[in-house]
C-alpha atoms as a PDB file:
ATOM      1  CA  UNK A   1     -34.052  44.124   9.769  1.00  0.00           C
ATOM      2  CA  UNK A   2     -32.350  42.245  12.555  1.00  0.00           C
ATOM      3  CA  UNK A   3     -31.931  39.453   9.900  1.00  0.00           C
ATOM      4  CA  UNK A   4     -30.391  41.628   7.777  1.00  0.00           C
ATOM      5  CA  UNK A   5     -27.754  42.274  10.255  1.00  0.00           C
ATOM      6  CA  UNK A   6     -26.979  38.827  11.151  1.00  0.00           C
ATOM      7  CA  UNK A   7     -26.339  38.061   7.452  1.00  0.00           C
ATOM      8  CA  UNK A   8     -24.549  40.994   6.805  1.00  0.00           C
ATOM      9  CA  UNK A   9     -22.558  41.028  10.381  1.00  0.00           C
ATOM     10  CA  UNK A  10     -21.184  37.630  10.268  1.00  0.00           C
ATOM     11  CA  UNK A  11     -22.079  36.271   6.572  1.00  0.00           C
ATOM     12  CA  UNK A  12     -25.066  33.590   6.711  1.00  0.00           C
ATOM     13  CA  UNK A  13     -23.064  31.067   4.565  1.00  0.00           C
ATOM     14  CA  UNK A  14     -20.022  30.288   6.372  1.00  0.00           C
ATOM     15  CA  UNK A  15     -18.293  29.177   3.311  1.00  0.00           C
ATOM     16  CA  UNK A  16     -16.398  25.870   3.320  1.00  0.00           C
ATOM     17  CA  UNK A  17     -17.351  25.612  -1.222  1.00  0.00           C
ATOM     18  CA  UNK A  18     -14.290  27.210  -2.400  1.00  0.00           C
ATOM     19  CA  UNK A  19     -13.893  26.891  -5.580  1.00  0.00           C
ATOM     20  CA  UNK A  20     -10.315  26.986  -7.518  1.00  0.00           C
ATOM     21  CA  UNK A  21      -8.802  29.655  -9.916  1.00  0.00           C
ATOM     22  CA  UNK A  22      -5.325  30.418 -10.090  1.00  0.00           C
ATOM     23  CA  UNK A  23      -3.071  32.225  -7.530  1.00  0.00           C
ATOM     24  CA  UNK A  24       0.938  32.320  -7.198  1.00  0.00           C
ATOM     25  CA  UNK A  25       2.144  29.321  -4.645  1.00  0.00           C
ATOM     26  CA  UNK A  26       2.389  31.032  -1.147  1.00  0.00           C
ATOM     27  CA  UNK A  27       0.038  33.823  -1.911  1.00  0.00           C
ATOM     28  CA  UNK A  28      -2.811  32.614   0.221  1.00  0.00           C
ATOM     29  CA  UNK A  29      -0.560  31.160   3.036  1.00  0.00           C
ATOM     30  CA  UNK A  30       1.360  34.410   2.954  1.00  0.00           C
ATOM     31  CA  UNK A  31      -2.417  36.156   3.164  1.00  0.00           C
ATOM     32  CA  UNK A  32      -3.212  33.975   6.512  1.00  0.00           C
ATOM     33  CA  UNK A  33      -0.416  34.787   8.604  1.00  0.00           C
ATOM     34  CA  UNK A  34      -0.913  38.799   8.210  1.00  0.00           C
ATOM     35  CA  UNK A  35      -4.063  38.089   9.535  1.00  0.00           C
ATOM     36  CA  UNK A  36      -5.620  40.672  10.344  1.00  0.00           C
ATOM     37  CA  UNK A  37      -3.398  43.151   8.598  1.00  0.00           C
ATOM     38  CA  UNK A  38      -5.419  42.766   5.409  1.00  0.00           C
ATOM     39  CA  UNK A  39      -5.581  45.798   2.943  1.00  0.00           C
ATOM     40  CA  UNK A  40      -6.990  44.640   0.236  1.00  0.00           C
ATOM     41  CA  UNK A  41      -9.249  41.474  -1.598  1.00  0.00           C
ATOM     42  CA  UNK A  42      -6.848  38.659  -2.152  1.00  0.00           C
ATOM     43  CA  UNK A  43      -5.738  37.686  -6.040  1.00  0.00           C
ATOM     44  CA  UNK A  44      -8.325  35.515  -7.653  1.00  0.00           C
ATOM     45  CA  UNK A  45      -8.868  34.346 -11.211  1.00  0.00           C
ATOM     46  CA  UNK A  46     -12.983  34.808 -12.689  1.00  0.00           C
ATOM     47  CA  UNK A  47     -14.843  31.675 -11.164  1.00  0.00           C
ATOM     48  CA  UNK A  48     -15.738  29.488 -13.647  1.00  0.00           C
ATOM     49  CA  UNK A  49     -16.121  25.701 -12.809  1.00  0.00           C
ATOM     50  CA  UNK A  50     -15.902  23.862  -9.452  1.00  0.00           C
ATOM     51  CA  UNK A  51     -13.240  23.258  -7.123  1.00  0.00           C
ATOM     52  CA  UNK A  52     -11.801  19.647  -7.313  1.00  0.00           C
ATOM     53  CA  UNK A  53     -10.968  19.195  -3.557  1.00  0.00           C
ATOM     54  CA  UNK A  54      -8.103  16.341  -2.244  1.00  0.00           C
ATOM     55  CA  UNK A  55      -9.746  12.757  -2.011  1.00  0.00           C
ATOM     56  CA  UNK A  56      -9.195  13.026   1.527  1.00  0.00           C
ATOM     57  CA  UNK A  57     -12.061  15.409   1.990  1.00  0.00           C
ATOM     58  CA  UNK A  58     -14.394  13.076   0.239  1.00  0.00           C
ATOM     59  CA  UNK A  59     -17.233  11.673   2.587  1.00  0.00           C
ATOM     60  CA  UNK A  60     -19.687  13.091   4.850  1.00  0.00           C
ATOM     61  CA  UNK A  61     -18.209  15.346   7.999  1.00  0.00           C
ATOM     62  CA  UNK A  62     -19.163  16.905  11.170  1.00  0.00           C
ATOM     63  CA  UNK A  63     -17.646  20.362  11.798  1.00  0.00           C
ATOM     64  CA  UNK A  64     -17.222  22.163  14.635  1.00  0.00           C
ATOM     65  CA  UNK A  65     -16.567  25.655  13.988  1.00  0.00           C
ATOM     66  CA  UNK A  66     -15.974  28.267  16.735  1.00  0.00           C
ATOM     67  CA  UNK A  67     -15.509  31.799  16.063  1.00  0.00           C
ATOM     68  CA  UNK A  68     -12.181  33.119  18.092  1.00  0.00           C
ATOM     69  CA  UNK A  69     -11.503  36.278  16.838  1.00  0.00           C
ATOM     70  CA  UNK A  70     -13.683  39.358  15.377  1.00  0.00           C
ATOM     71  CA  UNK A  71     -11.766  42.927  14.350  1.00  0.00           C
ATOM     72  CA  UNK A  72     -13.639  45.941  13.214  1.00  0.00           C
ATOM     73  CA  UNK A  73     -10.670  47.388  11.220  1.00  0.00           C
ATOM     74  CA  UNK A  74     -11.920  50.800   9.981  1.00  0.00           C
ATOM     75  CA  UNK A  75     -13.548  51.281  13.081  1.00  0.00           C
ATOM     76  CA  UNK A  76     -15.439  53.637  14.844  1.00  0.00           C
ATOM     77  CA  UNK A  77     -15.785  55.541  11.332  1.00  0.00           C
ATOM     78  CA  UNK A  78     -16.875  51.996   9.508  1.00  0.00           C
ATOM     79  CA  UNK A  79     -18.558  49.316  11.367  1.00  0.00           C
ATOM     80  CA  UNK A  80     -20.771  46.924   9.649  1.00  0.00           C
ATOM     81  CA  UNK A  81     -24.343  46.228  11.257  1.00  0.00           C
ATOM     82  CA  UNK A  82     -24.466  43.536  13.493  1.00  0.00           C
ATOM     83  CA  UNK A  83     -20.775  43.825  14.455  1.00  0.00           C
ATOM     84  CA  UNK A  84     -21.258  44.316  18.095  1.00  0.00           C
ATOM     85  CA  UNK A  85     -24.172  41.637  18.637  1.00  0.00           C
ATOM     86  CA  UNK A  86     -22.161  39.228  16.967  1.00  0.00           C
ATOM     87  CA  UNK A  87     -19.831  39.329  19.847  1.00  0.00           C
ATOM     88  CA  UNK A  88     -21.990  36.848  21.964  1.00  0.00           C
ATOM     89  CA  UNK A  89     -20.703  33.881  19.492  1.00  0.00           C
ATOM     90  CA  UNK A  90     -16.877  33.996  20.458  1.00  0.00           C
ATOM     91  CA  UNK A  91     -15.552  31.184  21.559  1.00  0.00           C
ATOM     92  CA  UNK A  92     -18.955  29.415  21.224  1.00  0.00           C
ATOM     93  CA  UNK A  93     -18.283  25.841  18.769  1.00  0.00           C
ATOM     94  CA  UNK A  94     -21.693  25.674  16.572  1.00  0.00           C
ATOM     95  CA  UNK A  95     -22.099  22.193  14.801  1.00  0.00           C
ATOM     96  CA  UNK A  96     -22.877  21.447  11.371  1.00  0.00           C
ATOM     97  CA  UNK A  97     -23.023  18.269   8.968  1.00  0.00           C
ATOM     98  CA  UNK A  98     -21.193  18.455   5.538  1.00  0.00           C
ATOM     99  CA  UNK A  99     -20.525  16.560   2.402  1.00  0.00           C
ATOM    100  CA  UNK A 100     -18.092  16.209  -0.708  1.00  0.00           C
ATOM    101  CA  UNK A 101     -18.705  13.776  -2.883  1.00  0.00           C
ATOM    102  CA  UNK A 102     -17.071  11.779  -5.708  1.00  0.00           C
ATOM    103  CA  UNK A 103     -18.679  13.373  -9.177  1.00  0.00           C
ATOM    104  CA  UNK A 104     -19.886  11.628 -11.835  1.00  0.00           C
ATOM    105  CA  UNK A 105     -18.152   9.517 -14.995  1.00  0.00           C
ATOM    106  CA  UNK A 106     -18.419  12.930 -17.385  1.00  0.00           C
ATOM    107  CA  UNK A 107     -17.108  14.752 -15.028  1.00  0.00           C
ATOM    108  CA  UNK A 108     -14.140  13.029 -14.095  1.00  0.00           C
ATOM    109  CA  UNK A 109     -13.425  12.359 -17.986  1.00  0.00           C
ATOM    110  CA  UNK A 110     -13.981  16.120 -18.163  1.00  0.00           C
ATOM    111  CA  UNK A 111     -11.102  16.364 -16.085  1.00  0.00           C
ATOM    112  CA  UNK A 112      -8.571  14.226 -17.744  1.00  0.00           C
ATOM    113  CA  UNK A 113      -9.029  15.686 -20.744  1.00  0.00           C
ATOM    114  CA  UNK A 114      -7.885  19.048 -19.082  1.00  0.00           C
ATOM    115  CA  UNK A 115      -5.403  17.510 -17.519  1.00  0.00           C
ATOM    116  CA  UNK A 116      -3.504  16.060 -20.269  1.00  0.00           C
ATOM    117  CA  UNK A 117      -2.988  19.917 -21.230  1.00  0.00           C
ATOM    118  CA  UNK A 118      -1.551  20.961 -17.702  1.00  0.00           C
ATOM    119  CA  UNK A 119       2.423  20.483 -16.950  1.00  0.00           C
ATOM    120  CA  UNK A 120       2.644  17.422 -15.445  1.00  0.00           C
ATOM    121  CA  UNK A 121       5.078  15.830 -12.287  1.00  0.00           C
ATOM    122  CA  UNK A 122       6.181  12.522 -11.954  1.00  0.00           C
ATOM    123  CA  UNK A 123       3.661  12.600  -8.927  1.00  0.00           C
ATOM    124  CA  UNK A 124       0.820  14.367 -10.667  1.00  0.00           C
ATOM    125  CA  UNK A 125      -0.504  17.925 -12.362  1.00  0.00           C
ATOM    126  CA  UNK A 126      -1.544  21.347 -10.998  1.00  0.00           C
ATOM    127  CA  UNK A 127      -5.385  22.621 -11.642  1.00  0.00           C
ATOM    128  CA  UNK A 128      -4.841  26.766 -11.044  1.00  0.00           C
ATOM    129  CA  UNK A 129      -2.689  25.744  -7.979  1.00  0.00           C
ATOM    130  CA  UNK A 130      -4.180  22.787  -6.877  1.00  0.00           C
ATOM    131  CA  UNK A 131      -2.209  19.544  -7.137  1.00  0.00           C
ATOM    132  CA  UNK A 132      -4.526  16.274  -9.082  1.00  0.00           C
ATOM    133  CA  UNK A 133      -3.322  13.080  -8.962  1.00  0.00           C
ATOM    134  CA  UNK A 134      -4.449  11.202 -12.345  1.00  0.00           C
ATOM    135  CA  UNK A 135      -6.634   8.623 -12.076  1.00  0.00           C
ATOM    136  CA  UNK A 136      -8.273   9.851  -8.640  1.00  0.00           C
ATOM    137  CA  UNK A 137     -11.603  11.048  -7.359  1.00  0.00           C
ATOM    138  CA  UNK A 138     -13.234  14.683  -8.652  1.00  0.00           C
ATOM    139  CA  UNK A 139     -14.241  15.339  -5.065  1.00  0.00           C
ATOM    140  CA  UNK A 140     -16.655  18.675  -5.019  1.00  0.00           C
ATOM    141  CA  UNK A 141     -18.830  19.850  -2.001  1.00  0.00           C
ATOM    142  CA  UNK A 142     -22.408  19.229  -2.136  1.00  0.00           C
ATOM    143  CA  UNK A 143     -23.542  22.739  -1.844  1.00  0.00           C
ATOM    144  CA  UNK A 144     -27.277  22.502  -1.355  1.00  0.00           C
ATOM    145  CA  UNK A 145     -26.548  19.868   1.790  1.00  0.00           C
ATOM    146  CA  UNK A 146     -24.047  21.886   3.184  1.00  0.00           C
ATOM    147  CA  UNK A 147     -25.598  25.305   2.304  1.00  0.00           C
ATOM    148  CA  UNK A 148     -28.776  24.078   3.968  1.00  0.00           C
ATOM    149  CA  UNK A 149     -26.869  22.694   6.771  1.00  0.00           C
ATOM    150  CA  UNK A 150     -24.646  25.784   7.971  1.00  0.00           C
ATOM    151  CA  UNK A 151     -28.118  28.363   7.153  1.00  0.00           C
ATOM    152  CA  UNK A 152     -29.298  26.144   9.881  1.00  0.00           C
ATOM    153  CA  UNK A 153     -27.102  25.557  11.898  1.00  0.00           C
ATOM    154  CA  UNK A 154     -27.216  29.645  12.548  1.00  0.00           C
ATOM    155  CA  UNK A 155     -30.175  30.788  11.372  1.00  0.00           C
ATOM    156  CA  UNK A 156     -32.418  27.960  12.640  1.00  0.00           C
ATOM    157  CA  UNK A 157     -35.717  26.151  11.261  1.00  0.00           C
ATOM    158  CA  UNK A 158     -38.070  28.653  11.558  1.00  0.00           C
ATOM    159  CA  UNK A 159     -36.070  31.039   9.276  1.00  0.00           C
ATOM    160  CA  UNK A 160     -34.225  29.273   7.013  1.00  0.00           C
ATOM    161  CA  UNK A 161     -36.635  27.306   4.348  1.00  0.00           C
ATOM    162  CA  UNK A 162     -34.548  26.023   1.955  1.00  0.00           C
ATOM    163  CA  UNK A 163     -30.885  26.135   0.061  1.00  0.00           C
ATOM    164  CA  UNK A 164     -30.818  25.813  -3.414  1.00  0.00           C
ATOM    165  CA  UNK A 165     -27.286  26.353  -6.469  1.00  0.00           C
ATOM    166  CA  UNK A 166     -28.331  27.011  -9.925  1.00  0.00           C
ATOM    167  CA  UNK A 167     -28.868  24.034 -12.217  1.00  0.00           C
ATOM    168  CA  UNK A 168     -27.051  26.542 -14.800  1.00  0.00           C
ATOM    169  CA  UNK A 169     -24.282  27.732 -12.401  1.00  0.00           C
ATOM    170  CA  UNK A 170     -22.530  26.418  -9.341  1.00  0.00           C
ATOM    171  CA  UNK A 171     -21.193  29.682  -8.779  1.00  0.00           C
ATOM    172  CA  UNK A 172     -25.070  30.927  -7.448  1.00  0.00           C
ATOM    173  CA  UNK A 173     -26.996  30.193  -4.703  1.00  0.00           C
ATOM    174  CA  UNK A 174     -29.445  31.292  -3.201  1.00  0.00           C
ATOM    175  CA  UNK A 175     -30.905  31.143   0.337  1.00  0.00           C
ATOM    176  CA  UNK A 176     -34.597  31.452   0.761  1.00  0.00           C
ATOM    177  CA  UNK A 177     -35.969  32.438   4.059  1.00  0.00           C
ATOM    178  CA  UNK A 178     -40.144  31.575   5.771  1.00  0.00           C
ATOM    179  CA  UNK A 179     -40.851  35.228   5.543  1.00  0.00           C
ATOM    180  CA  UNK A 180     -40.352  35.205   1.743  1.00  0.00           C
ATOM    181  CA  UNK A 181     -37.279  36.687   1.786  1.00  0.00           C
ATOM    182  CA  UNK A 182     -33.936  35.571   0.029  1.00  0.00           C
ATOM    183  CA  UNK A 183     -30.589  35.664   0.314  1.00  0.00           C
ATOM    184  CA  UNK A 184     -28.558  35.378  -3.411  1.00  0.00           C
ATOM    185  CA  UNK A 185     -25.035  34.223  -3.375  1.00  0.00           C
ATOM    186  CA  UNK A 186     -22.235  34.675  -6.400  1.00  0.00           C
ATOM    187  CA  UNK A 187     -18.829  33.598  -6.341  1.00  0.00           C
ATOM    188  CA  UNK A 188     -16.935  35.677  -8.579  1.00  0.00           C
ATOM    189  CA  UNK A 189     -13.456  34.850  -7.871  1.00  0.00           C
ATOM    190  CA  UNK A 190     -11.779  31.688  -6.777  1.00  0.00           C
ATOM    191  CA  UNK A 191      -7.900  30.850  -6.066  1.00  0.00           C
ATOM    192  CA  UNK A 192      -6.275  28.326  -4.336  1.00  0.00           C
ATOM    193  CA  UNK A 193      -2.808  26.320  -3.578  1.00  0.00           C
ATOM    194  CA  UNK A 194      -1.848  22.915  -2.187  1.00  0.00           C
ATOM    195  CA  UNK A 195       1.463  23.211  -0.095  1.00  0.00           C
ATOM    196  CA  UNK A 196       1.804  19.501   0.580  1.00  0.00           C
ATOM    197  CA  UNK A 197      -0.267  16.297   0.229  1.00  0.00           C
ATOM    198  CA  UNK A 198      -1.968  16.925   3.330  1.00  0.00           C
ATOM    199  CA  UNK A 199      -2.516  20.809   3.133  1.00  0.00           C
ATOM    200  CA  UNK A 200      -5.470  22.538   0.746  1.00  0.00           C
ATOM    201  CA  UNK A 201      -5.659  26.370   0.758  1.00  0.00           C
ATOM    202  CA  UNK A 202      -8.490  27.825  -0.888  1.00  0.00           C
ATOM    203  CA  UNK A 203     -10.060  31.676  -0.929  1.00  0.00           C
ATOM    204  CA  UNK A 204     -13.807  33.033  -2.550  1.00  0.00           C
ATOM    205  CA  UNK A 205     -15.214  36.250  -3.262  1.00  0.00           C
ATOM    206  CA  UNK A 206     -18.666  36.535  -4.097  1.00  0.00           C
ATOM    207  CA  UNK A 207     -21.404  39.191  -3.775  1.00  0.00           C
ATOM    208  CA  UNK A 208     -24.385  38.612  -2.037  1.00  0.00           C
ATOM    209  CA  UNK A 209     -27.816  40.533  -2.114  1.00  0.00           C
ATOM    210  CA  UNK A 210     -30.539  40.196   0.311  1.00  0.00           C
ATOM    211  CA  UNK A 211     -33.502  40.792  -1.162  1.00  0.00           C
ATOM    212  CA  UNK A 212     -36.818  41.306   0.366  1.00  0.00           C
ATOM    213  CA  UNK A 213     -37.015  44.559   1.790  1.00  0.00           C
ATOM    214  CA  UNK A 214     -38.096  48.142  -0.064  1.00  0.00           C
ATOM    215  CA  UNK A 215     -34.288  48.682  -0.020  1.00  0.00           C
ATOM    216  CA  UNK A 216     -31.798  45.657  -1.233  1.00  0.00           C
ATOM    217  CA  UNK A 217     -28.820  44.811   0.613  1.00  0.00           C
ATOM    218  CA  UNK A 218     -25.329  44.277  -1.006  1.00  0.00           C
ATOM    219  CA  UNK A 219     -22.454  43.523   0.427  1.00  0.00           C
ATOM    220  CA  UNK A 220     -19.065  41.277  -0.981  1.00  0.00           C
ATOM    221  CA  UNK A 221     -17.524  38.155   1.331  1.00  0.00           C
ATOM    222  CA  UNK A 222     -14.419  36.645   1.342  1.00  0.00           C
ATOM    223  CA  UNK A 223     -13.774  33.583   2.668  1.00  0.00           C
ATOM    224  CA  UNK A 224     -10.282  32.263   2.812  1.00  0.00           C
ATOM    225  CA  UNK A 225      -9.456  28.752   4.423  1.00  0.00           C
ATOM    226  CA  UNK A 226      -6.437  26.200   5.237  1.00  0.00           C
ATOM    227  CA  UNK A 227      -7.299  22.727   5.691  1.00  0.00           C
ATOM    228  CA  UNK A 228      -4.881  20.836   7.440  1.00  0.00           C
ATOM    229  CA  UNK A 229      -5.150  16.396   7.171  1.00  0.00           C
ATOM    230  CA  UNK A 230      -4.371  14.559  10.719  1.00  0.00           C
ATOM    231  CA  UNK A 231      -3.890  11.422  10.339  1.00  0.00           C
ATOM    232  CA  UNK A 232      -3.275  10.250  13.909  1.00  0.00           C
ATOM    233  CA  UNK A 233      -4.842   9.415  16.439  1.00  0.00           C
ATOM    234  CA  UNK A 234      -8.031   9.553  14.356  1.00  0.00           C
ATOM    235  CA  UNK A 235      -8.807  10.583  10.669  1.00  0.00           C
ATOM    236  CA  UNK A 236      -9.683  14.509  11.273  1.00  0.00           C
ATOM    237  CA  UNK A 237      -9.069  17.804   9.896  1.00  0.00           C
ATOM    238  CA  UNK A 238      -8.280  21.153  11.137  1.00  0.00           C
ATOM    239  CA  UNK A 239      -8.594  24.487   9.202  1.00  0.00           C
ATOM    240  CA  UNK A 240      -8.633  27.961   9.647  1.00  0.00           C
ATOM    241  CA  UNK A 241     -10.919  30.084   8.407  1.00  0.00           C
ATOM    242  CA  UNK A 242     -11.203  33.961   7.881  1.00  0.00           C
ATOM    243  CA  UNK A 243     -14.280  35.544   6.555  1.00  0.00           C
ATOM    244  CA  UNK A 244     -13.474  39.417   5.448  1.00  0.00           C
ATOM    245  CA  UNK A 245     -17.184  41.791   4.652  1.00  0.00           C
ATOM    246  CA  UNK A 246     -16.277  44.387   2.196  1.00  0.00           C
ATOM    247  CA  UNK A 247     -18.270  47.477   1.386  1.00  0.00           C
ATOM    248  CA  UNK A 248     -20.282  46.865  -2.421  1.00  0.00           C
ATOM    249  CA  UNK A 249     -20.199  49.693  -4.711  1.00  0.00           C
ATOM    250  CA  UNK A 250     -23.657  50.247  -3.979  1.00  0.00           C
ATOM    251  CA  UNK A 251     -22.734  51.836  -0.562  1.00  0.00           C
ATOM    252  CA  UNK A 252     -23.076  54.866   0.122  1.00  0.00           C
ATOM    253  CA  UNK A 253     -19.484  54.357   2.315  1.00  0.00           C
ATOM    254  CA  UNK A 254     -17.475  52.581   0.003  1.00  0.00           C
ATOM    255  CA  UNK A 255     -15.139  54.874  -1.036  1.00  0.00           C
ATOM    256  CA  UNK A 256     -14.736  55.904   2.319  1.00  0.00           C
ATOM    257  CA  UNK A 257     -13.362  51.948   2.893  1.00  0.00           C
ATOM    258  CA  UNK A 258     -10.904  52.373  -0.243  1.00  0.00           C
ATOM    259  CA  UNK A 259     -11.017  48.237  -0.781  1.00  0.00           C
ATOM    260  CA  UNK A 260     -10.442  47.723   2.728  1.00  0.00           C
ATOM    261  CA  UNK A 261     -12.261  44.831   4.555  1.00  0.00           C
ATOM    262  CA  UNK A 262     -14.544  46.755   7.303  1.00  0.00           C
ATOM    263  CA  UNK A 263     -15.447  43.023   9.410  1.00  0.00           C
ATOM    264  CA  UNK A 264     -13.070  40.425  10.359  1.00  0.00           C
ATOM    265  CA  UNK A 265     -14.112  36.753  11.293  1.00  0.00           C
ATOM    266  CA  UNK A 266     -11.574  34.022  12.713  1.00  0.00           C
ATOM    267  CA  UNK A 267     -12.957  31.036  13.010  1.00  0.00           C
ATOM    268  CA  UNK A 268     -11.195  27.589  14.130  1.00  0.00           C
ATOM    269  CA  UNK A 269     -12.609  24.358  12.267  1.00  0.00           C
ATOM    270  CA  UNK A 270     -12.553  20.653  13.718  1.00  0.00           C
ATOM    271  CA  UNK A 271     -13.530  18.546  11.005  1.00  0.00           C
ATOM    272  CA  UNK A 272     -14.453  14.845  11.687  1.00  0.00           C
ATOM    273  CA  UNK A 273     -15.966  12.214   9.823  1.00  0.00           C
ATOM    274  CA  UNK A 274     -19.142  11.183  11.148  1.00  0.00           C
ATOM    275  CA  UNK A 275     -18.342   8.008  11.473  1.00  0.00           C
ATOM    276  CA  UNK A 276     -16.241   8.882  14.427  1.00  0.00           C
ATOM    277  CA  UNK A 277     -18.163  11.451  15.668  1.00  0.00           C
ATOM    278  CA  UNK A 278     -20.501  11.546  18.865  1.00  0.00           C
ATOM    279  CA  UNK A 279     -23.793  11.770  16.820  1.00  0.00           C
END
C-alpha cells in the first residue's frame, strides 16, 4: 500500500518521453506560466507515433531534477494519497542517467516522406508543432533506459525489477516491481511546440494502472515540460517540469474534481551531458 501511494502521490515515471501531437503555438507556454492556476487537462491530439525531439537532445545525459513546488489544489476536500509524505523531497536534487538516440534508416525515411506533405519554411517544416529541419537526426528517447533509470532513481533496486515499452506500441509501458506487482503506463495524448531553435515544449497524458492488489489503482498524469538549450559556458539544458494527477473515472471522487488536477508537482531540471558531468 505505501507503494501505491508513492506512485500515485508523486507519479513513479517522472516523464521526460513526450511524445508530439498537435497544439496551437503558445498554448503550452501560455499553460506554464498560469502555473498553478490549472483548470483543466491541456489540448492534445490522440498519441500515435513518437516524438522527434531537436538534435540537440541527442546523446546520453545526466539530470538533476529537484522538486520545488507541490500544491494540493482541491484541498482539504481532495487530496491524493501520499501528498503529505511526499513533502520530504522538496528542494532535494535526485540524479538520473538518460538517453535519446538517433533512430534508424526506416525511420528517418519514414519521416521524409511525411515531411514532404507538411508546409514547408525556407528554414524547415512543422511536425504537429514541432519544427524538423530536413535532412537531420530522428532523435527519440530511449524509454526502457530512461524508464528504468528514473523507477530507480526513486523507487530503488530492491523494488523496481525491470522497465519494459511494448514492441507493438511506444505509447505503453509498463513497470514491473520484485513483489510481482506492476505498474502499466499509456500515453493517450501528446502536443507540443518549438518557440525558437533552442526551446522544445512538450505535454503527455496517459493513464496508468497499478496492478497487483485485490483492488486496481487508476489514476491519469500529465506531464508538461520546457526545455531550454545553453550553450555557454558549457553544453547544458534547463527545463521545467510540471506533473498534474487527475482523478480516473474509476474514482469514486471524480466528479467531485470536475477535470480539475487534485496534485501539483514543480520540478526544476539541470540537464548535462555526461561527458561533462562529475560521474
Amino acid at each position: 500500500m505505501a507503494i501505491v501511494r508513492f506512485i500515485w502521490g508523486s507519479c513513479l515515471i517522472l516523464v521526460l518521453l513526450l511524445c508530439s501531437g498537435k497544439a496551437q503555438a503558445g498554448q503550452l507556454a501560455e499553460r506554464l506560466t498560469q502555473f498553478p492556476h490549472w483548470e483543466s487537462k491541456p489540448p492534445v491530439s490522440m498519441a500515435d507515433g513518437d516524438l522527434l525531439y531537436p538534435d540537440w537532445m541527442e546523446g546520453t545525459w545526466k539530470v538533476t531534477s529537484t522538486l520545488v513546488a507541490q500544491v494540493a489544489p482541491l484541498a482539504p476536500e481532495l487530496v491524493t494519497p501520499g501528498f503529505d509524505s511526499n513533502r520530504r523531497y522538496l528542494n532535494q536534487p535526485v540524479n538520473f542517467l538518460v538517453r535519446f538516440q538517433a533512430v534508424n534508416d526506416s525511420i528517418s525515411a519514414m519521416r521524409d516522406h511525411i515531411l514532404r506533405f507538411l508546409p514547408s519554411t525556407p528554414q524547415g517544416s512543422f511536425r504537429g508543432n514541432s519544427f524538423v529541419k530536413p535532412n537531420t537526426p530522428a532523435v527519440v528517447a530511449d524509454r526502457a533506459f530512461n524508464g528504468l533509470n528514473i523507477s530507480k532513481a526513486y523507487l530503488g533496486d530492491r523494488i523496481i525489477r525491470s522497465v519494459k515499452v511494448d514492441p507493438n506500441s511506444s505509447n505503453r509501458q509498463i513497470t514491473a516491481l520484485r513483489n510481482g506487482h506492476q505498474l502499466i503506463s499509456v500515453v493517450t495524448g501528446r502536443a507540443s511546440e518549438t518557440p525558437s531553435s533552442d526551446q522544445f515544449i512538450a505535454t503527455e497524458v496517459s493513464t496508468q494502472v497499478f496492478r497487483g492488489t485485490t483492488q486496481p489503482y487508476f489514476n491519469e498524469v500529465e506531464t508538461t515540460t520546457a526545455y531550454q538549450l545553453r550553450e555557454s559556458p558549457n553544453l547544458a539544458i534547463e527545463a521545467l517540469q510540471i506533473t498534474a494527477i487527475y482523478l480516473s473515472p474509476q474514482d469514486a471522487d471524480y466528479f467531485k474534481a470536475q477535470g480539475k488536477p487534485v496534485a501539483l508537482y514543480r520540478y526544476q531540471l539541470e540537464i548535462l551531458p555526461v561527458e561533462s558531468s562529475s560521474t
